[in-house]
C-alpha atoms as a PDB file:
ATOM      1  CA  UNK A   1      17.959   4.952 -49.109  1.00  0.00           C
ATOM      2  CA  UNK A   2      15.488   3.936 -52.215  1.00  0.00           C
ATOM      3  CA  UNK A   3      14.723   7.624 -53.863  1.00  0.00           C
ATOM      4  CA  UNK A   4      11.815   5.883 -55.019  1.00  0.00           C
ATOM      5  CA  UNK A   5       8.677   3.649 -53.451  1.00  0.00           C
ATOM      6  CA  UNK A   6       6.172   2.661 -55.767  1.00  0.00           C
ATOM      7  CA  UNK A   7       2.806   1.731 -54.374  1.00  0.00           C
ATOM      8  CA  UNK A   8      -0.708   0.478 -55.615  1.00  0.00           C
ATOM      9  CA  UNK A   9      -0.027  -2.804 -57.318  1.00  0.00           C
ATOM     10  CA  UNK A  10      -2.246  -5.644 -56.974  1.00  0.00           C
ATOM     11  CA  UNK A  11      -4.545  -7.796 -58.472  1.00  0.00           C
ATOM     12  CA  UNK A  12      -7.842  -6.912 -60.383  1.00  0.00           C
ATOM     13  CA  UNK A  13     -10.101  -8.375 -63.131  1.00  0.00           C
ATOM     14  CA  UNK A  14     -10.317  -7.613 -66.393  1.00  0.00           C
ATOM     15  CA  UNK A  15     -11.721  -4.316 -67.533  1.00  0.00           C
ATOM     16  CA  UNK A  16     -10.590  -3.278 -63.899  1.00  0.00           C
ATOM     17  CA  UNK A  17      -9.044   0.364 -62.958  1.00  0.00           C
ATOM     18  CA  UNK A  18      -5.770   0.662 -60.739  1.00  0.00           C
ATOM     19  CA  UNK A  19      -3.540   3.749 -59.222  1.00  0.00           C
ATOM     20  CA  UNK A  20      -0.112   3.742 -58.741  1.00  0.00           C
ATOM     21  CA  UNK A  21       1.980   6.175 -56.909  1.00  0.00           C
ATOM     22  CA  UNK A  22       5.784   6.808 -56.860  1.00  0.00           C
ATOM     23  CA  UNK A  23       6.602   8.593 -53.936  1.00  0.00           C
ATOM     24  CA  UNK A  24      10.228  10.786 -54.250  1.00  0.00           C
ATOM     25  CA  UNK A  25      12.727  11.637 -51.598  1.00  0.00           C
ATOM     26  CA  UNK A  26      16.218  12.700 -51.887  1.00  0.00           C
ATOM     27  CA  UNK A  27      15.937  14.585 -55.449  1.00  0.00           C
ATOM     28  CA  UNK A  28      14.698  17.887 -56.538  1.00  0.00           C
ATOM     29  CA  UNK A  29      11.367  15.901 -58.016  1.00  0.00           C
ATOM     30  CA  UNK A  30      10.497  18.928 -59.930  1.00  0.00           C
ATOM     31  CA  UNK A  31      13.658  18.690 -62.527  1.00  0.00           C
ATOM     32  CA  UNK A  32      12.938  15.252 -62.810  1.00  0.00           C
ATOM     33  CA  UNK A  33      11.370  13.617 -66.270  1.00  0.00           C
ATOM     34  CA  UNK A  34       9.666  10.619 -64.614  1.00  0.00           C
ATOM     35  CA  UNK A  35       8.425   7.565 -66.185  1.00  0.00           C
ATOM     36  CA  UNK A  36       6.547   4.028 -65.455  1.00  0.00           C
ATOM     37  CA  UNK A  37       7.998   1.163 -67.210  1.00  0.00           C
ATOM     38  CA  UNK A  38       7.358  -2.267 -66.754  1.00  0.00           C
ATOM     39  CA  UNK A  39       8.242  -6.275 -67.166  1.00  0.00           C
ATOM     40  CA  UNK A  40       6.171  -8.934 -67.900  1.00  0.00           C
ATOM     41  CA  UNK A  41       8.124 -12.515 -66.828  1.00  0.00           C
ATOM     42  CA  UNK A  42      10.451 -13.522 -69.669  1.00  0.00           C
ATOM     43  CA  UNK A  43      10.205  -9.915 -71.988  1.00  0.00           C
ATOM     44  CA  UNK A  44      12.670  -6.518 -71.396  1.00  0.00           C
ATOM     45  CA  UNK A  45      11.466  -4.035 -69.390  1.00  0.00           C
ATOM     46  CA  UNK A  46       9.054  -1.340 -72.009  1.00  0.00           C
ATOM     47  CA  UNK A  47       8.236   2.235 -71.250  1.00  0.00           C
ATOM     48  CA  UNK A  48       4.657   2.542 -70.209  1.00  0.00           C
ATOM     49  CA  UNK A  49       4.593   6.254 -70.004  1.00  0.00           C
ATOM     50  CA  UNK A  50       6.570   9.190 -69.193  1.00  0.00           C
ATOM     51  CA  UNK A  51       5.654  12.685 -68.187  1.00  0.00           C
ATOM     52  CA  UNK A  52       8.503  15.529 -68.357  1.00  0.00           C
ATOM     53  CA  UNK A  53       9.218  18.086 -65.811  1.00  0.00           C
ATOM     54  CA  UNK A  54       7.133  20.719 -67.710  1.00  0.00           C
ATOM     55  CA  UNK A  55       4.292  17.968 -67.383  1.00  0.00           C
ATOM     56  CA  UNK A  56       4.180  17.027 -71.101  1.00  0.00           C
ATOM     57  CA  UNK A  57       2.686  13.158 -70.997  1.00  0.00           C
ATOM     58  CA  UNK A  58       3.747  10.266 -73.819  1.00  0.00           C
ATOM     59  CA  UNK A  59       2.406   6.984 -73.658  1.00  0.00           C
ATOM     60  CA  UNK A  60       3.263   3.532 -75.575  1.00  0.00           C
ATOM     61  CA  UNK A  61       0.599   2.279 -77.956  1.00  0.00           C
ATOM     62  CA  UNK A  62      -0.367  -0.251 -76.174  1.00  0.00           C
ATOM     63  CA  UNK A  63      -2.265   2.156 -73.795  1.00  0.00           C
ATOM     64  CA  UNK A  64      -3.145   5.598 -74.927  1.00  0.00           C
ATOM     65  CA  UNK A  65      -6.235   6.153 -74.146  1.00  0.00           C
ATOM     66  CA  UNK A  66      -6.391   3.833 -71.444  1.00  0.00           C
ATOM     67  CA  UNK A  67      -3.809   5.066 -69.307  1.00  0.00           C
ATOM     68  CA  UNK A  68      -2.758   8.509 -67.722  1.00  0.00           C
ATOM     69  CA  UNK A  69       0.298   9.798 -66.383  1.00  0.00           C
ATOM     70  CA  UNK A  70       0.431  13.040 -63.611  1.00  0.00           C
ATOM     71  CA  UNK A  71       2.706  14.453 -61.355  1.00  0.00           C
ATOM     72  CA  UNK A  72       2.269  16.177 -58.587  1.00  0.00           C
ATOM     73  CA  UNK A  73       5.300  18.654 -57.676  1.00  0.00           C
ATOM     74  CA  UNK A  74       3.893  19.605 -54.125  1.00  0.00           C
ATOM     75  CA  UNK A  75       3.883  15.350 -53.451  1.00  0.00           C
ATOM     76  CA  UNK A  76       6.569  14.564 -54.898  1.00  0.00           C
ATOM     77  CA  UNK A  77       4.617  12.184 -56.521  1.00  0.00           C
ATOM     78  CA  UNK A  78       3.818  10.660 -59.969  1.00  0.00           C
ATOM     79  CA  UNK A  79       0.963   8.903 -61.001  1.00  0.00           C
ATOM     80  CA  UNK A  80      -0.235   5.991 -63.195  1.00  0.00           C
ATOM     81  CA  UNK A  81      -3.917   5.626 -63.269  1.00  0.00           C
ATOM     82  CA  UNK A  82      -4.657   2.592 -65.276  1.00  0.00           C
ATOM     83  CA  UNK A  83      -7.857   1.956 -66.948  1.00  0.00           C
ATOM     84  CA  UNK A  84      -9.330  -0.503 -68.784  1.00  0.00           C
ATOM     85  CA  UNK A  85      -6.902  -3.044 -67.738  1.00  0.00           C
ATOM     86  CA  UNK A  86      -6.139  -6.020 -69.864  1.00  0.00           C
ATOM     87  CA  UNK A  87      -4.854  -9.418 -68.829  1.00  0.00           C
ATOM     88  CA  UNK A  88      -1.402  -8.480 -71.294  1.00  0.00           C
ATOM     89  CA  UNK A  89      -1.182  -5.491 -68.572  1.00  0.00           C
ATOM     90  CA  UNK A  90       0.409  -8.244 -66.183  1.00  0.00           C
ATOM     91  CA  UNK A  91       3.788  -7.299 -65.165  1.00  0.00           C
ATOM     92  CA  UNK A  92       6.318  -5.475 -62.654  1.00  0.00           C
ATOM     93  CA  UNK A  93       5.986  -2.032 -62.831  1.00  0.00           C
ATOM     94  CA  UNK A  94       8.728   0.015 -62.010  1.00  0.00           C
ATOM     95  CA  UNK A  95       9.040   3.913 -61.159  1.00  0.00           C
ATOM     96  CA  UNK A  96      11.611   5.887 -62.867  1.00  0.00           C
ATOM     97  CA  UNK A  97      13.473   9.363 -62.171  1.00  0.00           C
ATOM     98  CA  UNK A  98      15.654  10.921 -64.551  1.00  0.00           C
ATOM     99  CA  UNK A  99      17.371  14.726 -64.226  1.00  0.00           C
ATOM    100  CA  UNK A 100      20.253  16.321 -63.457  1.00  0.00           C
ATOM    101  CA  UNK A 101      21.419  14.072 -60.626  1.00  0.00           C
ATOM    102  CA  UNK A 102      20.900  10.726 -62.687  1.00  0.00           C
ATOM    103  CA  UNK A 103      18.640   7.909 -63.327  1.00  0.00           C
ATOM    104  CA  UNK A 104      17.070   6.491 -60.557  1.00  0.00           C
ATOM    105  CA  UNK A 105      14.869   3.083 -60.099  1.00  0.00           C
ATOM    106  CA  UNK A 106      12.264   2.355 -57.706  1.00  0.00           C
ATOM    107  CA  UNK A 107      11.548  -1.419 -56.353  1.00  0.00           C
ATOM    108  CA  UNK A 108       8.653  -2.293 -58.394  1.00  0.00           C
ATOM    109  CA  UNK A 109       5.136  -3.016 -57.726  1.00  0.00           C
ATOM    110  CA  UNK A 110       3.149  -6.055 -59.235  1.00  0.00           C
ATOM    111  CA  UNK A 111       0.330  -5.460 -60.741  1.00  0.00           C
ATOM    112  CA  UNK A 112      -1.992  -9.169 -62.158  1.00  0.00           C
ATOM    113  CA  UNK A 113      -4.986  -8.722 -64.380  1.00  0.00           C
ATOM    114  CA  UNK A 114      -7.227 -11.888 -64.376  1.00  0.00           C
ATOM    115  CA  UNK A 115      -9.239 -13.018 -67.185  1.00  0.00           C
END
């Protein structure tokens, strides 16, 4: 059973907005720090953005202010609402868990930002 199932990816143009959600099963979601990372083909997998159980948001350079992180404890559900999306935005994004039962790893989603 896969803790985690991402959702939302998919292909938009430039200057485009996306949502993805990260459903959560099978962990108390609420202790959970959770976090969007991603790979683009042939770099290591970066930290997008991360949101702690309290709900305290951080975000890598490379989108603050064009990206936002929530979580909703009721859904068991985090959020990454992308904005402004940029061609250099292509990659896998992955869902991550982390608390007091370990790390865990959703499947990925693709999400492709045309020129």
């Amino acid at each position: 059973q896969v803790p985690l199932v991402e959702s939302g990816g998919g292909l938009v143009q430039a200057g485009g907005t996306l949502r993805l959600s990260c459903a959560a099963s099978g962990i108390i979601f609420s202790f959970n720090a959770m976090g969007w990372y991603r790979q683009a083909p042939g770099k290591q997998r970066e930290l997008v953005a991360a949101i702690t159980s309290g709900g305290y948001p951080n975000y890598a350079d490379s989108v603050k202010g064009r990206f936002t992180i929530s979580r909703d404890n009721a859904k068991n559900t985090v959020y990454l609402r992308m904005n402004s999306l940029k061609p250099e935005d292509t990659a896998v994004y992955y869902c991550n868990a982390n608390g007091p039962t370990g790390e865990y790893w959703g499947q990925g989603t693709q999400v492709t930002v045309s020129s």
